[in-house]
C-alpha atoms as a PDB file:
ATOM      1  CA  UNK A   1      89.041  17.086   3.992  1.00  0.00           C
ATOM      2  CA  UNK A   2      88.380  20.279   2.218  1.00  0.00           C
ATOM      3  CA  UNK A   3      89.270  20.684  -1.095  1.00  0.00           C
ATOM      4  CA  UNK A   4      92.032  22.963  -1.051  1.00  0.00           C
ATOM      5  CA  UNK A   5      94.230  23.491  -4.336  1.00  0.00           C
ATOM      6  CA  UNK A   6      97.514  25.202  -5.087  1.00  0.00           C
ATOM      7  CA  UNK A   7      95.395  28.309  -5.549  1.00  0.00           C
ATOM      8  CA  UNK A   8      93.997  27.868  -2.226  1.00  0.00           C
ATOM      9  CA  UNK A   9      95.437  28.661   1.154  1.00  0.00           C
ATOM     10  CA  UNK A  10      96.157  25.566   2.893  1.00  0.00           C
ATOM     11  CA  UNK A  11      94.347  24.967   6.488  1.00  0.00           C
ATOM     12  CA  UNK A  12      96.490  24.059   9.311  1.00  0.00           C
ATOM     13  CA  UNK A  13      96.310  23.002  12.807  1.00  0.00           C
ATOM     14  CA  UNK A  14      99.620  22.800  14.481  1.00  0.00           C
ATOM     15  CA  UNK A  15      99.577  19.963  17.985  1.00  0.00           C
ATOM     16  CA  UNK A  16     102.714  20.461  20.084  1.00  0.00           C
ATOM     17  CA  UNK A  17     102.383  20.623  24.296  1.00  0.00           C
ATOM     18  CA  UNK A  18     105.062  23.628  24.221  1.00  0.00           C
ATOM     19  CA  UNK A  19     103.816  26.806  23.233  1.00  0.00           C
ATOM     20  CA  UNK A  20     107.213  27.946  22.032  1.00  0.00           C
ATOM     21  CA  UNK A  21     107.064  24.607  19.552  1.00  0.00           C
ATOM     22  CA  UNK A  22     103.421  25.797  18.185  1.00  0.00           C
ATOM     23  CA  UNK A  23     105.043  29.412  17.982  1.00  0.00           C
ATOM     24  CA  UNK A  24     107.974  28.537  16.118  1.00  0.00           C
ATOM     25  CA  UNK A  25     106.020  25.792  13.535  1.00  0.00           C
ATOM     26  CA  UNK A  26     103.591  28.962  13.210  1.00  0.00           C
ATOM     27  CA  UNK A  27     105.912  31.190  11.717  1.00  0.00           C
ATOM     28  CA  UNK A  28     107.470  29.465   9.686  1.00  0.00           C
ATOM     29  CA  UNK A  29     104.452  28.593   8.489  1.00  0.00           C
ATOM     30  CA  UNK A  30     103.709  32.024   8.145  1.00  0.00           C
ATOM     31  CA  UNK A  31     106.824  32.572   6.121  1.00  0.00           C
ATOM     32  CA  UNK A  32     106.227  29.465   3.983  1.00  0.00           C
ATOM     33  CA  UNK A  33     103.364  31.228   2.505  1.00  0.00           C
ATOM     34  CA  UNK A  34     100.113  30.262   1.451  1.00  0.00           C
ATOM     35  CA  UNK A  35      99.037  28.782   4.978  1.00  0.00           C
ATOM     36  CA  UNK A  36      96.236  29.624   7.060  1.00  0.00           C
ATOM     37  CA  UNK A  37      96.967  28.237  10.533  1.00  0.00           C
ATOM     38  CA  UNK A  38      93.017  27.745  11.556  1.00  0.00           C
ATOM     39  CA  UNK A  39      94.077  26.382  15.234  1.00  0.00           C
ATOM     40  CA  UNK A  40      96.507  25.488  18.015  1.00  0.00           C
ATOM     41  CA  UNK A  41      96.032  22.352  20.070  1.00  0.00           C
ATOM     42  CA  UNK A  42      98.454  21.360  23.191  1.00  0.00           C
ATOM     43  CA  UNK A  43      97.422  18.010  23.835  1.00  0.00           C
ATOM     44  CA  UNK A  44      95.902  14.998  21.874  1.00  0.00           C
ATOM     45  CA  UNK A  45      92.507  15.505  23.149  1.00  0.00           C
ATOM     46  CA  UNK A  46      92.043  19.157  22.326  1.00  0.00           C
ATOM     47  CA  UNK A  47      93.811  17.884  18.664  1.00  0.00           C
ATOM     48  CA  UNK A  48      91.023  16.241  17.414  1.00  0.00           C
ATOM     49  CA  UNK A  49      88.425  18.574  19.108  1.00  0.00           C
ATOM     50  CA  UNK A  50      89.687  20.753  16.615  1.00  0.00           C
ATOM     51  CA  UNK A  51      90.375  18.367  13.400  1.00  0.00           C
ATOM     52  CA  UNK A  52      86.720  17.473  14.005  1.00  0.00           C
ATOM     53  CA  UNK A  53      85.310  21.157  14.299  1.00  0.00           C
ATOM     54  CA  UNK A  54      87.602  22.597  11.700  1.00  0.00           C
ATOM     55  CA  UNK A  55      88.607  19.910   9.044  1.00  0.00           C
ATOM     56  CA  UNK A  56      91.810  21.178   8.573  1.00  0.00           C
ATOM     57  CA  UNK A  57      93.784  20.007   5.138  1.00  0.00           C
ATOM     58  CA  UNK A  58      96.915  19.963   7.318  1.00  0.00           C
ATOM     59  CA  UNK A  59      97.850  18.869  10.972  1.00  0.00           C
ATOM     60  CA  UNK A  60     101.571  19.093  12.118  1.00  0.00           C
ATOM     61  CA  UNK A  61     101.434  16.548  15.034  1.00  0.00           C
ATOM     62  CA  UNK A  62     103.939  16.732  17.744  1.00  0.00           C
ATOM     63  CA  UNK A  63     105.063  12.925  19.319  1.00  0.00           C
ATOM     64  CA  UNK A  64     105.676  13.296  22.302  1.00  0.00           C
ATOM     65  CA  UNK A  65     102.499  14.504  24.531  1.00  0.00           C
ATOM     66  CA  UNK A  66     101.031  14.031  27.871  1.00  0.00           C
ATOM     67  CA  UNK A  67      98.216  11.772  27.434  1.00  0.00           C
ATOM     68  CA  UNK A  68      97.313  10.991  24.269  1.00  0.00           C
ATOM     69  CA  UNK A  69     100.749  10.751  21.983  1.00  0.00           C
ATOM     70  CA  UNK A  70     100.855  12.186  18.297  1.00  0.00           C
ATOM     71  CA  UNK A  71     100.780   8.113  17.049  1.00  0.00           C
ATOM     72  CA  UNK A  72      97.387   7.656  18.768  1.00  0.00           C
ATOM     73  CA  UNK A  73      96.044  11.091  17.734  1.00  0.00           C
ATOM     74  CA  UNK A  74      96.425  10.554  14.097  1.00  0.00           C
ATOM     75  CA  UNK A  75      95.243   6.984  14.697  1.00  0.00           C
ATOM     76  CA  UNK A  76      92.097   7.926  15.560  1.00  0.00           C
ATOM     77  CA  UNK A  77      91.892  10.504  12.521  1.00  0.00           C
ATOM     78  CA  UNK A  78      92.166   7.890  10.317  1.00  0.00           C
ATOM     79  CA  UNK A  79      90.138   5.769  12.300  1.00  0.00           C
ATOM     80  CA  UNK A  80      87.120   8.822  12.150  1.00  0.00           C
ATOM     81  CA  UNK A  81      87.692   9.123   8.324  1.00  0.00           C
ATOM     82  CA  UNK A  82      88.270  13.142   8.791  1.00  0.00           C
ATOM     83  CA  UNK A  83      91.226  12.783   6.389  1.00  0.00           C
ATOM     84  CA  UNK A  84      93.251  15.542   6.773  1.00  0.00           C
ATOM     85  CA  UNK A  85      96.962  15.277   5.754  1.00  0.00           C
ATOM     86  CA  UNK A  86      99.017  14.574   8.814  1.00  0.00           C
ATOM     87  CA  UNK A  87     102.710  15.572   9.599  1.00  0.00           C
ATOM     88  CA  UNK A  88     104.454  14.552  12.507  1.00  0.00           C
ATOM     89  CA  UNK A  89     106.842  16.482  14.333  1.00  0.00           C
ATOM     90  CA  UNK A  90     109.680  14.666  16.643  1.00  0.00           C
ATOM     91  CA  UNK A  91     112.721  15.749  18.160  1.00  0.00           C
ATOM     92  CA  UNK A  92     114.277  12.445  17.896  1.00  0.00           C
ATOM     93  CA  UNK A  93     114.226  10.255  14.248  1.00  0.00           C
ATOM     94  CA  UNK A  94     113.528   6.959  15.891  1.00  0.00           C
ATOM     95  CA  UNK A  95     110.183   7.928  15.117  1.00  0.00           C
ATOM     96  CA  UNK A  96     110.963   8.299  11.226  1.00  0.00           C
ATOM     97  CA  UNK A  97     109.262   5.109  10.192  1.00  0.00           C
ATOM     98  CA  UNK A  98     106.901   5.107  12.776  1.00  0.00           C
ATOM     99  CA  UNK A  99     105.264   8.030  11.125  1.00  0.00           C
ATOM    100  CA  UNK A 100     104.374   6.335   8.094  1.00  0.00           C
ATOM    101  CA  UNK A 101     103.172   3.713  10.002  1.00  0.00           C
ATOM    102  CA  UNK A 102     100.049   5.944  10.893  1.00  0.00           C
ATOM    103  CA  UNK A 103      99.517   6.768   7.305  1.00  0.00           C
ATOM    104  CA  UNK A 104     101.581  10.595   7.941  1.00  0.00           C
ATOM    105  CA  UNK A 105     102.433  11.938   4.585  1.00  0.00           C
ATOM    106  CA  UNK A 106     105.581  13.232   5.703  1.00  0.00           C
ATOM    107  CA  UNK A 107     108.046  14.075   9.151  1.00  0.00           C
ATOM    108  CA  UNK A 108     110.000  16.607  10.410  1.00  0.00           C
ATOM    109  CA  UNK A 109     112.277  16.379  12.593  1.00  0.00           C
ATOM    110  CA  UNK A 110     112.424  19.451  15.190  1.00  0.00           C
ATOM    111  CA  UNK A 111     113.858  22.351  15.319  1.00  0.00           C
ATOM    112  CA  UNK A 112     112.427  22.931  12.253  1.00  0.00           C
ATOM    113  CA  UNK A 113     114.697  22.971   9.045  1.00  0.00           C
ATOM    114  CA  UNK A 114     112.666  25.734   6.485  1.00  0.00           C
ATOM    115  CA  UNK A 115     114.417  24.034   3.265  1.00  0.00           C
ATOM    116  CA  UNK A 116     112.550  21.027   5.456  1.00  0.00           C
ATOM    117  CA  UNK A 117     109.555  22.844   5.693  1.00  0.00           C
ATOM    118  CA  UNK A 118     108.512  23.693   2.119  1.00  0.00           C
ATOM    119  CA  UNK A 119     109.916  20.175   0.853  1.00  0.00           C
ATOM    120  CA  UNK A 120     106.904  18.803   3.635  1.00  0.00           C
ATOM    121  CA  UNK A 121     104.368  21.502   2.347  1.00  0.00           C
ATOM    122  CA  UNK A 122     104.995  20.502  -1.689  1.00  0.00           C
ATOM    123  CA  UNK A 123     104.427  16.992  -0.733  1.00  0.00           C
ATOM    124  CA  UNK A 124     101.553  17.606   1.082  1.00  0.00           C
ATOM    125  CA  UNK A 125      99.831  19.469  -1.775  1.00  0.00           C
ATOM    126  CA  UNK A 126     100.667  16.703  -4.232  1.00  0.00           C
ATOM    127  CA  UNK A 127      99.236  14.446  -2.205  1.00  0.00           C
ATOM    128  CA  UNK A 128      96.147  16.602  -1.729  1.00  0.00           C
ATOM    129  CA  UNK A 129      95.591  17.529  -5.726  1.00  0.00           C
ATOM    130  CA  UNK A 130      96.002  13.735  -6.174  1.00  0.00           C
ATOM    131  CA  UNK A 131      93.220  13.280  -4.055  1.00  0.00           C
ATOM    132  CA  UNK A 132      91.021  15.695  -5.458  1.00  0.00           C
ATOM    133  CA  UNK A 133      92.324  14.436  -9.329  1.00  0.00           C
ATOM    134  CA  UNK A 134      90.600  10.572  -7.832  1.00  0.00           C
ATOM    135  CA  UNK A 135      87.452  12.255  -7.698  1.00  0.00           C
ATOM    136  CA  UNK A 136      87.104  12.724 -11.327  1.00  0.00           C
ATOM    137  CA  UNK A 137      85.882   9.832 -13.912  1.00  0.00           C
ATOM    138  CA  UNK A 138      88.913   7.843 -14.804  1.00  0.00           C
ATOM    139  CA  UNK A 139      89.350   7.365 -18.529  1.00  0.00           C
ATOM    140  CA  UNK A 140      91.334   3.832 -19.852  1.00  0.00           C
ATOM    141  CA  UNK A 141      94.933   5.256 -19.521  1.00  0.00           C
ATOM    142  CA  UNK A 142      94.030   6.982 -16.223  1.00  0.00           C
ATOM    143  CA  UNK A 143      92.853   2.906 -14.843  1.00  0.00           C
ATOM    144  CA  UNK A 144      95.998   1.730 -16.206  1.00  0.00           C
ATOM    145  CA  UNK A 145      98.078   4.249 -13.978  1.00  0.00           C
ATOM    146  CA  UNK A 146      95.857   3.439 -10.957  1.00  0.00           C
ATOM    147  CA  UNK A 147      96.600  -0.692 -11.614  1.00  0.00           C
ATOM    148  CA  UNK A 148     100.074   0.365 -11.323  1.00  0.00           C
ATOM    149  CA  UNK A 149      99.914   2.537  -8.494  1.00  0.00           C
ATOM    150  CA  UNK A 150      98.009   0.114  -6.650  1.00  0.00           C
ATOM    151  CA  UNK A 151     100.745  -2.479  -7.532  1.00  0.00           C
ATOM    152  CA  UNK A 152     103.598  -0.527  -6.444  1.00  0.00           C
ATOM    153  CA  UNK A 153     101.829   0.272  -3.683  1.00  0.00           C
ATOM    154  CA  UNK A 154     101.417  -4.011  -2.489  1.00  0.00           C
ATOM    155  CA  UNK A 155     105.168  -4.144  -3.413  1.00  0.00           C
ATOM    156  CA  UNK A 156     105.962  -1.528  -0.955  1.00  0.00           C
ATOM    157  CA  UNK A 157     104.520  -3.606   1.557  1.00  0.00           C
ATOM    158  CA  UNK A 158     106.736  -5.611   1.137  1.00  0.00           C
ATOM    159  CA  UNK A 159     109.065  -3.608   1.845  1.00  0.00           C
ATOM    160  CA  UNK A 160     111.486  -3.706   5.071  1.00  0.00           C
ATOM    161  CA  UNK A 161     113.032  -0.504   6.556  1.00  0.00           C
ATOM    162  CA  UNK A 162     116.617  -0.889   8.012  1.00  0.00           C
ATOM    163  CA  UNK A 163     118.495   1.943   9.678  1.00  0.00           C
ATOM    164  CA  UNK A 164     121.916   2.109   8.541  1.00  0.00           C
ATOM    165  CA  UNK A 165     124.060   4.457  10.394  1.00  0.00           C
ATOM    166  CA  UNK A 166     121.793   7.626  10.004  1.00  0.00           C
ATOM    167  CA  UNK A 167     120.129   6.650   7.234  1.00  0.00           C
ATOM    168  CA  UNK A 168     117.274   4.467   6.799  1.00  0.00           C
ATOM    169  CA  UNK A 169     117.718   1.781   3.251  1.00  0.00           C
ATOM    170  CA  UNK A 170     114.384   0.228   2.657  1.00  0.00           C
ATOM    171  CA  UNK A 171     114.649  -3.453   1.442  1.00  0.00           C
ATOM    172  CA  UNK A 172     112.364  -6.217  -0.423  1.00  0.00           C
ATOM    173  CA  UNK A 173     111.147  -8.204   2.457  1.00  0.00           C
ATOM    174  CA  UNK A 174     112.820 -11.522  -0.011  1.00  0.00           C
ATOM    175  CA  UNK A 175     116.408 -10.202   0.102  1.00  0.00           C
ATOM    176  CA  UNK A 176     116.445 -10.724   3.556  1.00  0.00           C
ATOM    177  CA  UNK A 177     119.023 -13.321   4.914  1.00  0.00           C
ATOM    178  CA  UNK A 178     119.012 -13.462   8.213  1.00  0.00           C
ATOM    179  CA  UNK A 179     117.708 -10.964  11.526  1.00  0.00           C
ATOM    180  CA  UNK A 180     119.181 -11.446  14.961  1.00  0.00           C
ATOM    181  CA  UNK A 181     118.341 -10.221  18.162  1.00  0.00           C
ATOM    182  CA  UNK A 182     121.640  -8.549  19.461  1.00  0.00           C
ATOM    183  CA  UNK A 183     120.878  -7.203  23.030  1.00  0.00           C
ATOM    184  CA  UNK A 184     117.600  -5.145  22.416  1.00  0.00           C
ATOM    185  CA  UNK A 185     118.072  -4.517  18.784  1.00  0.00           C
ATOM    186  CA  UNK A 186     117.062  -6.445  15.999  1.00  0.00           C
ATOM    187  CA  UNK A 187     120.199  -6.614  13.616  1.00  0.00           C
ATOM    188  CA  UNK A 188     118.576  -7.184  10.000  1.00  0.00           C
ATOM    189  CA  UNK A 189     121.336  -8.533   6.972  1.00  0.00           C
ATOM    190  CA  UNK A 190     120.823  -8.354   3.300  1.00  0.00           C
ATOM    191  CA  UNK A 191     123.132  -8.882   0.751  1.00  0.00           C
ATOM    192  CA  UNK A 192     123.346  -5.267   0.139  1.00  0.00           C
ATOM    193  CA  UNK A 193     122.968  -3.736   3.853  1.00  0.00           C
ATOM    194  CA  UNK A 194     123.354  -4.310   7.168  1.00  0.00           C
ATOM    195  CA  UNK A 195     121.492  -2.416   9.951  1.00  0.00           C
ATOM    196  CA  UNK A 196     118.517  -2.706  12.673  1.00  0.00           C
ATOM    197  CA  UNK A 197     115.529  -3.438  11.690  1.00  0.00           C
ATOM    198  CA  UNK A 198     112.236  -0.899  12.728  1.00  0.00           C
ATOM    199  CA  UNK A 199     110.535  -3.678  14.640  1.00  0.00           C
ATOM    200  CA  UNK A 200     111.156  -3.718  17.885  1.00  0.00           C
ATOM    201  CA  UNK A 201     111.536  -7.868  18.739  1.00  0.00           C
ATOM    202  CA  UNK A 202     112.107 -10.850  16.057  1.00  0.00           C
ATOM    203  CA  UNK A 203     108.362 -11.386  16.966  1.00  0.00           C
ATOM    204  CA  UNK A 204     107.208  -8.400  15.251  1.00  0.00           C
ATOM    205  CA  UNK A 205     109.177  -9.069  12.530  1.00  0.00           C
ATOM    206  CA  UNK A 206     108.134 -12.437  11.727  1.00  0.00           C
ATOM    207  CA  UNK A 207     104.852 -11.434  12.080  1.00  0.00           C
ATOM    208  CA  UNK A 208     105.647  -9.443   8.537  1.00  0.00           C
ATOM    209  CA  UNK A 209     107.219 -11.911   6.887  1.00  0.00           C
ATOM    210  CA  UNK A 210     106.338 -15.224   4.607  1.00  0.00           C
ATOM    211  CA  UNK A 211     106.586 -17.672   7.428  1.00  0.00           C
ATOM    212  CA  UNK A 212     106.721 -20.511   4.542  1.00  0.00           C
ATOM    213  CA  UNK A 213     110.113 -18.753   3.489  1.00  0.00           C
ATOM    214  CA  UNK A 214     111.407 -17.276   6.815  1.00  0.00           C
ATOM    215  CA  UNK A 215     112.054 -19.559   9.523  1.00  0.00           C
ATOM    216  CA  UNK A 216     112.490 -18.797  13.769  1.00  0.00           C
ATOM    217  CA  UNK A 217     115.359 -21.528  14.079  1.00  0.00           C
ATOM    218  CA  UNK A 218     116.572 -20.233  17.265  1.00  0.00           C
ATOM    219  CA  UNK A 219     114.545 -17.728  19.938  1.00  0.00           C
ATOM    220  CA  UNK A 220     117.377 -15.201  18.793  1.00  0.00           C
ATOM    221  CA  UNK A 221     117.142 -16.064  14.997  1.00  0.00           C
ATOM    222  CA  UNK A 222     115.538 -15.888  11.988  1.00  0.00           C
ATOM    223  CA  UNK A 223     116.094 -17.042   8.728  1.00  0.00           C
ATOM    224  CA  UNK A 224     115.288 -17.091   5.084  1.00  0.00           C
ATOM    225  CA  UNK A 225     115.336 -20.967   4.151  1.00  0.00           C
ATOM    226  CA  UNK A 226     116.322 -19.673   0.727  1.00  0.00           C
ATOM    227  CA  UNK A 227     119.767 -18.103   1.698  1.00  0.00           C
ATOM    228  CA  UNK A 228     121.064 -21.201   3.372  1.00  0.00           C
ATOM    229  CA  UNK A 229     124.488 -21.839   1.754  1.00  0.00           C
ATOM    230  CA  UNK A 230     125.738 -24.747   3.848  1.00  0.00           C
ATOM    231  CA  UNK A 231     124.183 -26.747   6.577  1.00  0.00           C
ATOM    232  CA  UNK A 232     126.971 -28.030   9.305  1.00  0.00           C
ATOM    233  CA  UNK A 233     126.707 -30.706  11.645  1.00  0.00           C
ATOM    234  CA  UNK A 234     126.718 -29.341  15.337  1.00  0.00           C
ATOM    235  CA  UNK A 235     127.051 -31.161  18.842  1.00  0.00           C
ATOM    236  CA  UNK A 236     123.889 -32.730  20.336  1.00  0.00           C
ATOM    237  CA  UNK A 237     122.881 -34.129  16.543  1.00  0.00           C
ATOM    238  CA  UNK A 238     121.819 -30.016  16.024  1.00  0.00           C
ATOM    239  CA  UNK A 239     123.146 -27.940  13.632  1.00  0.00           C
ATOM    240  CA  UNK A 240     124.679 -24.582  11.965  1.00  0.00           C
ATOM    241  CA  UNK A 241     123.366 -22.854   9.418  1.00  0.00           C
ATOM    242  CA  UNK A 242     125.992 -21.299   7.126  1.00  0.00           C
ATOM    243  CA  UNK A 243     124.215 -18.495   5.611  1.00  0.00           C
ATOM    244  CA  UNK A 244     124.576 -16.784   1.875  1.00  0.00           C
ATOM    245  CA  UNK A 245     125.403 -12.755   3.354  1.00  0.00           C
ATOM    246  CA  UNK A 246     129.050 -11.468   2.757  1.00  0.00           C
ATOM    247  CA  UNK A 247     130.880 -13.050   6.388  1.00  0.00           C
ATOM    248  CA  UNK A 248     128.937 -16.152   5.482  1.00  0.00           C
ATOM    249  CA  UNK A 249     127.119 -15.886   9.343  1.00  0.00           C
ATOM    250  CA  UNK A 250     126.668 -19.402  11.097  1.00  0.00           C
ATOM    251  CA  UNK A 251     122.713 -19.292  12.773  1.00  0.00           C
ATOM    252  CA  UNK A 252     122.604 -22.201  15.555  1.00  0.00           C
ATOM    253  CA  UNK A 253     119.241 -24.033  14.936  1.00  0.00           C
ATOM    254  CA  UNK A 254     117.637 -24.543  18.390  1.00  0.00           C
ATOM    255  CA  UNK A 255     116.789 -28.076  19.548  1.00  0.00           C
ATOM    256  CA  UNK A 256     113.629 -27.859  19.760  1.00  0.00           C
ATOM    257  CA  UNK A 257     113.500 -26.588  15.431  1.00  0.00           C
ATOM    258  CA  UNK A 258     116.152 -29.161  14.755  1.00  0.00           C
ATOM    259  CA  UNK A 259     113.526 -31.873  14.201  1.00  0.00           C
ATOM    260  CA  UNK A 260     111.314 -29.423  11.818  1.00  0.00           C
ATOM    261  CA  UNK A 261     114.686 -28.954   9.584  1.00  0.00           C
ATOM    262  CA  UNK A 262     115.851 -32.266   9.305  1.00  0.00           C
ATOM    263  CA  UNK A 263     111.705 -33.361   7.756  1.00  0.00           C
ATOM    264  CA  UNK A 264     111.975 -30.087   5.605  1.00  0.00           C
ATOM    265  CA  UNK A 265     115.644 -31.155   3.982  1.00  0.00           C
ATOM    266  CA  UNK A 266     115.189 -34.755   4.623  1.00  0.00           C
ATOM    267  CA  UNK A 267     118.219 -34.970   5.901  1.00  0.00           C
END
C-alpha cells in the first residue's frame, strides 16, 4: 500500500462491470475531493491486473461480476498481501456482513448515497493513518493500547451478526439461546433479539460456535446447554427442551442425541 496521508490524495481504482456504475462512483469521487481515481476495471480479472500494477490505497469493488465476483477479487488481494483498503459496492445489503468477511473496511450500498460516501472515505483514511502510525516504535502506553486492541479485536470474534428487520444487531456468540432452521433461514434468538442469522445453514453456524456449550439436538436445532430452563419428558422416552428466551421455545431433542443428553444430565 502506499503511504498516503490526509495531506495526500488518495489512489483509487473503482471495479464495477457497468460503465455507468464506474461513471457515477467516479464523480462522486471527484466531488468528494481529495481522490485520484488511478484506474477503471470491469471485471475481476482486469481488477487485480491493476491493484497489482498500480497499488492503489483504495479499491471500490462491485459484487456482482461475470467471472470472478467482488468476494473472490478482494480474496485474492489479501491473499497477495497488496493491501490496499477495499470497499465493496452492492445493490442489495445481503451482502453487508459478507463484506467484512473479506477483511473490506467498509460497504456501500448502490446508488451511491454522498453523505454515504465521505462517511466510507473518513473511515478509510483512519484506517490508513493507523496503519502508517504501526510503523513507528511503540512506546509502553502505545503496547498497552495495542493489548487492548488486539483483545477487543478476539472478542469481536466472537461476535454473531443477526439481521433484525433492516438492521443488523451484532451479539456475543454466549448470549445465544437457541438457532433454528425455519425453511431456508436460520432464525437466531437471544435474550435481547430475535432475527436470522448471516450463516447460511445451522452447519455453518456451529462450525463458529463452542461445540462444548452449543449443542445440534435436532438436524433443525441448536442449542446453548446453558439456557436450558426445563427439560420435559416427550413420547418415545425423548424429550423437550424448554428453553430460557422470552416465549420460553420447546427444542425437540432428536433420537438419535437423546442418549448423549441423558449421560450429560445423568438423567
Amino acid at each position: 500500500m502506499t503511504g498516503a496521508t490526509s495531506s495526500k490524495p488518495l489512489r483509487a481504482i473503482v471495479v464495477d462491470d457497468e460503465q455507468l456504475g464506474r461513471d457515477e462512483v467516479c464523480y462522486l469521487l471527484g466531488q468528494a475531493g481529495g481522490i485520484d481515481v488511478v484506474g477503471q476495471a470491469s471485471n475481476g480479472v482486469d481488477a487485480l491486473r491493476l491493484v497489482g500494477e498500480l497499488a492503489p490505497d483504495l479499491v471500490l469493488l462491485d459484487v456482482q461480476m461475470p467471472g470472478l465476483d467482488g468476494f473472490e477479487v478482494a480474496r485474492r488481494v489479501i491473499e497477495a498481501d497488496l493491501r490496499p483498503q477495499v470497499v465493496v459496492l452492492t445493490a442489495f445489503d445481503q451482502y453487508a456482513i459478507d463484506a467484512f468477511s473479506v477483511n473490506a473496511v467498509d460497504y456501500m450500498l448502490k446508488p451511491v448515497d454522498v453523505a454515504r460516501l465521505n462517511e466510507m472515505l473518513a473511515r478509510v483514511r483512519r484506517r490508513i493513518e493507523t496503519e502508517l502510525a504501526a510503523k513507528l516504535p511503540l512506546s509502553p502506553s502505545d503496547l498497552e493500547r495495542v493489548v487492548a486492541a488486539v483483545q477487543a479485536r478476539q472478542d469481536r470474534r466472537d461476535q454473531l451478526a443477526v439481521r433484525v428487520g433492516e438492521r443488523f444487531v451484532l451479539v456475543q456468540a454466549s448470549e445465544l439461546i437457541h438457532a433454528s432452521l425455519v425453511e431456508d433461514d436460520v432464525v437466531v434468538v437471544t435474550a435481547t433479539a430475535t432475527g436470522t442469522s448471516n450463516y447460511r445453514t445451522l452447519d455453518d453456524l456451529q462450525a463458529r460456535l463452542d461445540p462444548g456449550i452449543f449443542w445440534r439436538v435436532h438436524r433443525s436445532h441448536l442449542v446453548n446447554i446453558t439456557k436450558i430452563k426445563e427439560i420435559v419428558p416427550w413420547f418415545s422416552r425423548n424429550y423437550l427442551l424448554k428453553m430460557k428466551d422470552e416465549k420460553g421455545s420447546s427444542i425437540p431433542v432428536s433420537r438419535s442425541q437423546t442418549k448423549r443428553l441423558r449421560e450429560y444430565l445423568q438423567l
